[in-house]
Protein backbone atom coordinates (compact mmCIF):
# COMPACT_ATOMS: atom_id res chain seq x y z
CA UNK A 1 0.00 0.00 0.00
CA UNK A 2 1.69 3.40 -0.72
CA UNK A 3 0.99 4.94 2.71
CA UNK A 4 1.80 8.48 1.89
CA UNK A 5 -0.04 8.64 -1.01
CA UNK A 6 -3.24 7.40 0.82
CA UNK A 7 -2.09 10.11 3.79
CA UNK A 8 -2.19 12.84 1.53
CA UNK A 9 -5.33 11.89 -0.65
CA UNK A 10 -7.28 11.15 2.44
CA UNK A 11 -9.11 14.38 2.87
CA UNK A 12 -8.90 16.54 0.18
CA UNK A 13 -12.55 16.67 -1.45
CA UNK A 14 -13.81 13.27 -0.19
CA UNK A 15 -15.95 14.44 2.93
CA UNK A 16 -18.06 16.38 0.84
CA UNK A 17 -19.82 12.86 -0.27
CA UNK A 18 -21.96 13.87 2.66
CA UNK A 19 -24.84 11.32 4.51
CA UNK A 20 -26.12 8.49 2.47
CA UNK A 21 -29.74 8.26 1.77
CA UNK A 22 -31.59 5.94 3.39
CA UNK A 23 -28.36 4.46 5.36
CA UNK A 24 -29.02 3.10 8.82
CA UNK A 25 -27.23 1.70 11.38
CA UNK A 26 -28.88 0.12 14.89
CA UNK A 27 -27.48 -1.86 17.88
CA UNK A 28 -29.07 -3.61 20.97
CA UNK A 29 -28.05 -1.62 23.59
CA UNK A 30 -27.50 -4.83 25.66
CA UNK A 31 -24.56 -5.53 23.41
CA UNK A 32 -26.84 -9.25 23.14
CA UNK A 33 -27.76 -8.74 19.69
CA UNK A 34 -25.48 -8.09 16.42
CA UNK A 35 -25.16 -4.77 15.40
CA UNK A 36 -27.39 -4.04 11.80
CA UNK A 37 -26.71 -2.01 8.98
CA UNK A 38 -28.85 -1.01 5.66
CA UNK A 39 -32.39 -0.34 5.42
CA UNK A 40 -35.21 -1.66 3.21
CA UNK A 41 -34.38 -5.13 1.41
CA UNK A 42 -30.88 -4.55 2.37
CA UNK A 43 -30.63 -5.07 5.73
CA UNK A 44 -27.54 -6.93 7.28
CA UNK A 45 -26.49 -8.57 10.60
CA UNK A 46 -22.75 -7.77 11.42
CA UNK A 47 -20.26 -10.49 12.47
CA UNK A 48 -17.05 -8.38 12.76
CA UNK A 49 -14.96 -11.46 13.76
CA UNK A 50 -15.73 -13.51 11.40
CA UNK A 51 -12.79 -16.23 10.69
CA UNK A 52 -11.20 -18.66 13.33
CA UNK A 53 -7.33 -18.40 12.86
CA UNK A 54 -5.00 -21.41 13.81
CA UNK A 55 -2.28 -20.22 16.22
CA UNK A 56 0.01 -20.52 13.35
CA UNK A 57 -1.08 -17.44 11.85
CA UNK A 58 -2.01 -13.74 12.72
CA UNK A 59 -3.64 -10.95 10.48
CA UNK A 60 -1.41 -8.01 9.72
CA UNK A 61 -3.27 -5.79 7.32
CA UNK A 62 -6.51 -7.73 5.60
CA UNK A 63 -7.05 -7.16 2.07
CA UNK A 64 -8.40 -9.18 -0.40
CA UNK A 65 -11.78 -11.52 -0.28
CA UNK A 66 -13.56 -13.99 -2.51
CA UNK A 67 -15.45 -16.96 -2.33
CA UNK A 68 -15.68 -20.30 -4.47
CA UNK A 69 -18.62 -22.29 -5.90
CA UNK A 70 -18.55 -24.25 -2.96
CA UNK A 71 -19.21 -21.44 -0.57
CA UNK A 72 -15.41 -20.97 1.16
CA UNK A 73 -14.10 -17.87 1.37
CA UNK A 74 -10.60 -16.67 0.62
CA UNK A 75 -8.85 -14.28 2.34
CA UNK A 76 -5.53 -12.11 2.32
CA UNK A 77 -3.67 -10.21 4.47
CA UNK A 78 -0.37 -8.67 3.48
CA UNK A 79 1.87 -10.44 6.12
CA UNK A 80 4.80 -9.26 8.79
CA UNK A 81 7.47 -9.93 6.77
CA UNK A 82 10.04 -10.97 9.46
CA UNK A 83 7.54 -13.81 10.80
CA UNK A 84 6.68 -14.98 7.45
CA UNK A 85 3.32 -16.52 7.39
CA UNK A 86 0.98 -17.83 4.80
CA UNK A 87 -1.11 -15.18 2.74
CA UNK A 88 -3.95 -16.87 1.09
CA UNK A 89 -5.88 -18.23 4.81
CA UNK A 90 -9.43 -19.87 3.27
CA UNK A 91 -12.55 -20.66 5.97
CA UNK A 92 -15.84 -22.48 5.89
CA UNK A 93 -19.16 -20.17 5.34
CA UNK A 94 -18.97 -20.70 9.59
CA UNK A 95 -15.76 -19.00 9.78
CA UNK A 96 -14.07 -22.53 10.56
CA UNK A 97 -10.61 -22.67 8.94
CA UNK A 98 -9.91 -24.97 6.32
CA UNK A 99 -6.74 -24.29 4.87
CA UNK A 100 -3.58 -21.68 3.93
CA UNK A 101 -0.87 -20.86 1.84
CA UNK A 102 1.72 -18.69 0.51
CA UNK A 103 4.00 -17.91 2.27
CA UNK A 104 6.61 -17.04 -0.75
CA UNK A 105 4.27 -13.91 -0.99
CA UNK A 106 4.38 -12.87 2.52
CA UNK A 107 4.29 -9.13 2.95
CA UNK A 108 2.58 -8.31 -0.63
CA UNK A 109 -0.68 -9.82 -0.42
CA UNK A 110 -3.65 -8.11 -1.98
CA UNK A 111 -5.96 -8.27 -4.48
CA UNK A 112 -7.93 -12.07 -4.92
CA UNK A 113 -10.63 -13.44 -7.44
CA UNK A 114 -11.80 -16.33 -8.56
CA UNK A 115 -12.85 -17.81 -11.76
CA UNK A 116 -13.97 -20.74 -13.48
CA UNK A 117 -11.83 -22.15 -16.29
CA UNK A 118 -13.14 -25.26 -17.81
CA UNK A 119 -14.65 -27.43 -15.15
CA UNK A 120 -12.24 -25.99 -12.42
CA UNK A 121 -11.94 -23.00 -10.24
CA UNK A 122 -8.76 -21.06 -10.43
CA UNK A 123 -7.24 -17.91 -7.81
CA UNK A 124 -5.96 -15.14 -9.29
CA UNK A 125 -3.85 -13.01 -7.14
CA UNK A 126 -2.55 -9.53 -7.45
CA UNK A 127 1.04 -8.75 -5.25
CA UNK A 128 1.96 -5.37 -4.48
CA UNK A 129 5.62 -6.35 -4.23
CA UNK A 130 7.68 -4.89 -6.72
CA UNK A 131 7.10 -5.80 -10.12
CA UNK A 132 3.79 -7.48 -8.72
CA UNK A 133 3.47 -10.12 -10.02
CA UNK A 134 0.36 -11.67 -10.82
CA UNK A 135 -0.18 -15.39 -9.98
CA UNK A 136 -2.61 -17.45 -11.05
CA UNK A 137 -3.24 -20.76 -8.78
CA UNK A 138 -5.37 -23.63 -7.83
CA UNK A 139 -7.56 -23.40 -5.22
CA UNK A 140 -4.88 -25.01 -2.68
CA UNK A 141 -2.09 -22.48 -3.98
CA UNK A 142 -0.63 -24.94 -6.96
CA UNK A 143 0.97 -21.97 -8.93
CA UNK A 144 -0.68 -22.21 -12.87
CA UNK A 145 1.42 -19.19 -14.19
CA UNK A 146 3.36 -16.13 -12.50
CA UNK A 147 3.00 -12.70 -14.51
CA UNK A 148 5.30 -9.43 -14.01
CA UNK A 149 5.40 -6.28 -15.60
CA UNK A 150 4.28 -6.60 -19.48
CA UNK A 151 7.43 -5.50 -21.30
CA UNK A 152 5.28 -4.92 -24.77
CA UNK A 153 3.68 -1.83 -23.07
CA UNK A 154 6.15 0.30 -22.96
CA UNK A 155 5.05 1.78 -19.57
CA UNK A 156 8.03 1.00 -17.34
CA UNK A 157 11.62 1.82 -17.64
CA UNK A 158 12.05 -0.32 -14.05
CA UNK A 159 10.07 -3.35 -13.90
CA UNK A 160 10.10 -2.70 -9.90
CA UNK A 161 7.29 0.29 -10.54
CA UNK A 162 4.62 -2.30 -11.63
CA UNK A 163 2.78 -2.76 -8.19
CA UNK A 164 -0.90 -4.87 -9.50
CA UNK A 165 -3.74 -4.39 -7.22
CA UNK A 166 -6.54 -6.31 -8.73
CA UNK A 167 -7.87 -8.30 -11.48
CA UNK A 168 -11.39 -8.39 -13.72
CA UNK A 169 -12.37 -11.29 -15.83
CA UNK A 170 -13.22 -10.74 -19.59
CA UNK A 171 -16.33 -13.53 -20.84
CA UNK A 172 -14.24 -14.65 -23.28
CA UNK A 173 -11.43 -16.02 -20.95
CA UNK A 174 -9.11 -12.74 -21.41
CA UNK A 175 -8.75 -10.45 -18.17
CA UNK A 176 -7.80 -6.92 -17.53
CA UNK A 177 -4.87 -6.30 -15.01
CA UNK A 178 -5.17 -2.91 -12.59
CA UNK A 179 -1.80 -1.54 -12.12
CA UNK A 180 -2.74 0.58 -8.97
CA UNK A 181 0.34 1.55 -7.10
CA UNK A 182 2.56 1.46 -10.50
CA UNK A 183 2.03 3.14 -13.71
CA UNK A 184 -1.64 3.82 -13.28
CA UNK A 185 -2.55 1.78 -15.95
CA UNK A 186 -4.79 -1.37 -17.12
CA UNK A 187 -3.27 -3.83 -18.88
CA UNK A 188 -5.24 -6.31 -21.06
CA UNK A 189 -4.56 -10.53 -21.70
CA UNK A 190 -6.41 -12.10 -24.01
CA UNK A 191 -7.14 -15.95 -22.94
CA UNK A 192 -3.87 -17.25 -23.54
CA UNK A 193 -2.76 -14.93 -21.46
CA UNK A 194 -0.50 -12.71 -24.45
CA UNK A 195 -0.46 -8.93 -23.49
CA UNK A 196 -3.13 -6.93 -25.97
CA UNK A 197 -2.76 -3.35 -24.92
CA UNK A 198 -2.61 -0.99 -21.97
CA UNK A 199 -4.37 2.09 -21.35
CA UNK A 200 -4.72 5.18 -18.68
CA UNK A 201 -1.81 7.18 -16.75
CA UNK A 202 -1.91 9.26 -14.18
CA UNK A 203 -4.30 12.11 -13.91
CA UNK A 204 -7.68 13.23 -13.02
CA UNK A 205 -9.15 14.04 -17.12
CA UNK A 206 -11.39 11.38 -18.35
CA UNK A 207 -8.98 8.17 -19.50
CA UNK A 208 -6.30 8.72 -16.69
CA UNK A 209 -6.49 7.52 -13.18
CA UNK A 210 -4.94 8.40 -9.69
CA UNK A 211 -4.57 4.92 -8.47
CA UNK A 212 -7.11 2.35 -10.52
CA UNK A 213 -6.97 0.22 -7.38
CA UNK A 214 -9.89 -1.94 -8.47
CA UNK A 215 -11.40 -3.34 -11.59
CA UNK A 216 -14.52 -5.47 -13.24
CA UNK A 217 -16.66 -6.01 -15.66
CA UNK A 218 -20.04 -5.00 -15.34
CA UNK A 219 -22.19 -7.11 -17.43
CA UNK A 220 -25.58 -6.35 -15.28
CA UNK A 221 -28.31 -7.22 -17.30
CA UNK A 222 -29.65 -4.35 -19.31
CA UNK A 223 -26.36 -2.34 -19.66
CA UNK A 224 -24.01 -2.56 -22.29
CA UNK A 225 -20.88 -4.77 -21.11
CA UNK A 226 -18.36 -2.31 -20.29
CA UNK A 227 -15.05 -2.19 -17.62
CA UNK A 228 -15.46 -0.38 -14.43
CA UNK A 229 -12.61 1.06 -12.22
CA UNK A 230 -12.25 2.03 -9.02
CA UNK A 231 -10.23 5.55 -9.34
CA UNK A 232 -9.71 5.93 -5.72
CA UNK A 233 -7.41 8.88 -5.06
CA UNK A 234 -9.80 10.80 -7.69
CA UNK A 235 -12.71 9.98 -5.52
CA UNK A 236 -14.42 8.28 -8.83
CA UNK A 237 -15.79 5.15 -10.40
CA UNK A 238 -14.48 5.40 -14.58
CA UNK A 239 -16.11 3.39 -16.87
CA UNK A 240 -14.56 2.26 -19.98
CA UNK A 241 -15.36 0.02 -23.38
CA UNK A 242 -13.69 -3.01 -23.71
CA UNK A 243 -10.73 -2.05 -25.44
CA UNK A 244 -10.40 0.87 -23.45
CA UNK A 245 -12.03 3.94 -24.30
CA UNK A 246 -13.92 6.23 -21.65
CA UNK A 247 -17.00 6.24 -21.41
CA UNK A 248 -18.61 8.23 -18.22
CA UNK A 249 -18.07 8.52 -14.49
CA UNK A 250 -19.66 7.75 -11.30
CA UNK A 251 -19.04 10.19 -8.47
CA UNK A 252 -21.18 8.92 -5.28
CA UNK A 253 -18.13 7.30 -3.63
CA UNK A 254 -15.33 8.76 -1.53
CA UNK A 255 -12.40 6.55 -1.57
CA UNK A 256 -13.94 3.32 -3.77
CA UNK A 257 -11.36 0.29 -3.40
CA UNK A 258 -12.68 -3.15 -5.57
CA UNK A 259 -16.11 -4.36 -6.51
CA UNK A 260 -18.19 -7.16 -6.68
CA UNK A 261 -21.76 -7.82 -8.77
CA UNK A 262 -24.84 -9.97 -7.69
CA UNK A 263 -27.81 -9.51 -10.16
CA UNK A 264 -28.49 -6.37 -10.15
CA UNK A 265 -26.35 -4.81 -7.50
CA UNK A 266 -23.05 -3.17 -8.00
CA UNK A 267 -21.00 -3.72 -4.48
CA UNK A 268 -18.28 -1.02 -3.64
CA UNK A 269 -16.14 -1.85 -0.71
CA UNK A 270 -15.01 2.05 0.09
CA UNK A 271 -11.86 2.50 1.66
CA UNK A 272 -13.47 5.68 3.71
CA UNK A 273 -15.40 3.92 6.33
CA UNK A 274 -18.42 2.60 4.10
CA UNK A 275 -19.79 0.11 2.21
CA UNK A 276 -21.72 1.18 -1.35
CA UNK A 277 -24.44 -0.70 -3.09
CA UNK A 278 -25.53 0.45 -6.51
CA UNK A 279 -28.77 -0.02 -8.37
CA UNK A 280 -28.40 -1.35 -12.40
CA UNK A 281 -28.75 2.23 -13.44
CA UNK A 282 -25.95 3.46 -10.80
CA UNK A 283 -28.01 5.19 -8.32
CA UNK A 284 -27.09 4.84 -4.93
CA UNK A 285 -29.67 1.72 -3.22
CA UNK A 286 -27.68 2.64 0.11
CA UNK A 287 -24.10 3.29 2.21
CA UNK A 288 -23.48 0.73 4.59
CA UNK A 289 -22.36 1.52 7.66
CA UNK A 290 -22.46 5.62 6.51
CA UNK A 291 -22.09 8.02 9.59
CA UNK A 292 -20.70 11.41 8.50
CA UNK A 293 -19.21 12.16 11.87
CA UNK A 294 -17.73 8.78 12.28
CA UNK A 295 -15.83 8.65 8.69
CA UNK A 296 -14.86 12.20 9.08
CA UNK A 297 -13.42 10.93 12.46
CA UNK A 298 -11.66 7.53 10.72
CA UNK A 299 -10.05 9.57 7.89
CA UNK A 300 -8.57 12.60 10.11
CA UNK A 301 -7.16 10.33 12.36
CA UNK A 302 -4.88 9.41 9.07
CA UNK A 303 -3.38 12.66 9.14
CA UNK A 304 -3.62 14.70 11.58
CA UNK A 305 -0.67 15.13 13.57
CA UNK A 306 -0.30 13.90 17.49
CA UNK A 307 -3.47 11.59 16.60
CA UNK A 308 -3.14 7.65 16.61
CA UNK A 309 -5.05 6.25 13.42
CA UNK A 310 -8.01 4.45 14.53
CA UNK A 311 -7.24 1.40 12.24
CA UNK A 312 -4.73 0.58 14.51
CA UNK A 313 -6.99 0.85 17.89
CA UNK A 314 -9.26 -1.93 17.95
CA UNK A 315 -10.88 -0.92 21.01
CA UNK A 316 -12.12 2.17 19.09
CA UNK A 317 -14.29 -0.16 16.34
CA UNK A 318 -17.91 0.05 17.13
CA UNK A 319 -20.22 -2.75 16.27
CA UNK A 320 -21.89 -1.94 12.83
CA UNK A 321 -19.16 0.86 11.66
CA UNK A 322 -16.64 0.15 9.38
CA UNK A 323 -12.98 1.35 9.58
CA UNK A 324 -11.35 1.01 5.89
CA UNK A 325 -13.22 -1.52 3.99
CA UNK A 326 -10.49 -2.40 0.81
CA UNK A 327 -12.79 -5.33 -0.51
CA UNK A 328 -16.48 -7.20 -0.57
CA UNK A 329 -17.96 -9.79 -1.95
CA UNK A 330 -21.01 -11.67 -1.92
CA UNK A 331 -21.89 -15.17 -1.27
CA UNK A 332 -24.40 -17.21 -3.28
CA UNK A 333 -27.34 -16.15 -0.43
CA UNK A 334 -26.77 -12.73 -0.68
CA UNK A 335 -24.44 -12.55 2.45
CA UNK A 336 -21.22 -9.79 2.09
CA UNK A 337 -18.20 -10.72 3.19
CA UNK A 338 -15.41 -7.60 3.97
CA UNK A 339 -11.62 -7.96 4.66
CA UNK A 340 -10.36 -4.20 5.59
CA UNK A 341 -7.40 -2.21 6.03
CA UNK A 342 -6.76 -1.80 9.28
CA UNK A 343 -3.42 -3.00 11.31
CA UNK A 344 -4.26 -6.01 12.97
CA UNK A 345 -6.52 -7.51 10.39
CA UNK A 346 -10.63 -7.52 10.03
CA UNK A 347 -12.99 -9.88 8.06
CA UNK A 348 -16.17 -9.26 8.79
CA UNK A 349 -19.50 -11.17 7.65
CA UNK A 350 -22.78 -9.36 6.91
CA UNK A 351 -25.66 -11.56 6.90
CA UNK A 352 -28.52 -10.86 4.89
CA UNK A 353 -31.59 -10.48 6.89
């Protein structure tokens, strides 16, 4: 994660998002029942522990989360580097652990999807290391292909700049590589996985991008297939055609990290304390977990001088607020699952009511 630019894009002309309509957010005062968040059809109970870690391993820094066919969830955290630990950690829908692996990418884990290839399910994972790389694996780690900065694009003079932070998945087995902390790019495969062309650079005019930290496809039905990026540090989702070209943006978000799709619904994990669903038509359907003082609160405490930054203060999470969600994604019932930034780890699970 490039810490300083996230300090320094933190504040300026984000807060003005303002209160979400139609957001809620309730707790038993007891402290008996779950905390809730959403209103409407989309009301969720929150599990912020979700995940039962073996002694063997300890979150430093969530980041990534996706879940297979079968319903098990994938999770990963960046790692400690000098206790190197595994960085893929996978649990039952229960939270029950099943399994881990990685640990040759300790200290770079980040962006995780899954697709189908065939009659198999396959990980792709993005490393912020230098000069990433992208690895594609089975679903118990067995590494398919590795894939570092594409030298046909002409976009880096040192390989080390190419930092990928997330993958989208074309229909016709191609995919679409974010280069978020690099070039500020996206790089295109075709199924084979040959290079086909690269777009973007860094800027805030339509085409260029201030850290494309998350990509996908949105093929919702009714809309026009067409590639959607999360352009965090310029507080924007850009939408682009297939091979490329802008098309429009999207400007109810305030830090917007990944994505994920379920029918209708457009889910955007938002690294600024929130959690955004989208209608087919983009409107906002709600902000989960939206509290203007509270976000306003989480994002200062980034910056401001003498303060300790609350995603390192665990005591400080309330029950049904986020800190820095950096990805969501939803489970065949409808459930959302959210690993975020924050120093010791979170996943949390958000059960559909």
């Amino acid at each position: 994660m490039q810490r300083r630019e996230f300090l320094s894009q933190s504040l300026a002309g984000l807060l003005a998002a303002g209160v979400a309509p139609r957001a809620i957010t309730a707790r038993d005062k007891s402290g008996s029942k779950p905390a809730l968040v959403g209103s409407g059809e989309y009301v969720y109970e929150c599990d912020h522990h979700f995940g039962q870690l073996p002694s063997s391993i300890r979150w430093q820094t969530t980041h990534g989360v996706a879940v297979d066919a079968e319903g098990l969830i994938y999770v990963t955290h960046q790692g400690h580097g000098k206790n190197v630990t595994d960085t893929v950690v996978v649990f039952d829908a229960t939270g029950k652990f099943v399994r881990s692996f990685g640990k040759q990418w300790d200290s770079g884990g980040h962006g995780i999807d899954i697709r189908k290839d065939g009659s198999e399910e396959f990980l792709y994972l993005s490393h912020m290391s230098a000069n990433g790389p992208v690895v594609k694996t089975t679903l118990k780690g067995e590494v398919v292909w590795e894939k570092t900065a594409p030298e046909e694009a002409n976009v880096y003079k040192n390989p080390s700049n190419y930092r990928p932070t997330n993958v989208a998945f074309a229909s016709d087995g191609g995919f679409w590589v974010a280069d978020g902390y690099g070039a500020n790019v996206v790089h295109e495969y075709d199924k084979t996985g040959k290079w086909v062309r690269s777009w973007g650079g860094t800027g805030d005019k339509p085409g260029q991008m201030r850290t494309p930290h998350g990509i996908w496809l949105d093929d919702r039905k009714g809309r026009t297939p067409s590639l959607v990026v999360a352009d965090r540090a310029n507080a924007r989702l850009q939408y682009f055609t297939l091979d490329g070209k802008h098309l429009g943006f999207v400007h109810d978000v305030a830090f917007p990290a990944h994505f994920d799709i379920r029918g209708e619904v457009l889910l955007v994990p938002d690294l600024h304390a929130r959690i955004t669903l989208f209608e087919k038509d983009n409107k906002v359907i709600v902000h989960l977990g939206e509290e203007a003082a509270w976000r306003k609160k989480v994002v200062a405490s980034l910056s401001t001088k003498g303060v300790t930054p609350i995603r390192v203060q665990p005591r400080e999470w309330p029950d049904g607020k986020f800190i820095h969600p950096h990805d969501a994604c939803f489970d065949a019932a409808g459930n959302i699952y959210v690993a975020e930034w924050v120093g010791t780890g979170r996943v949390s699970k958000l059960r559909k009511v």
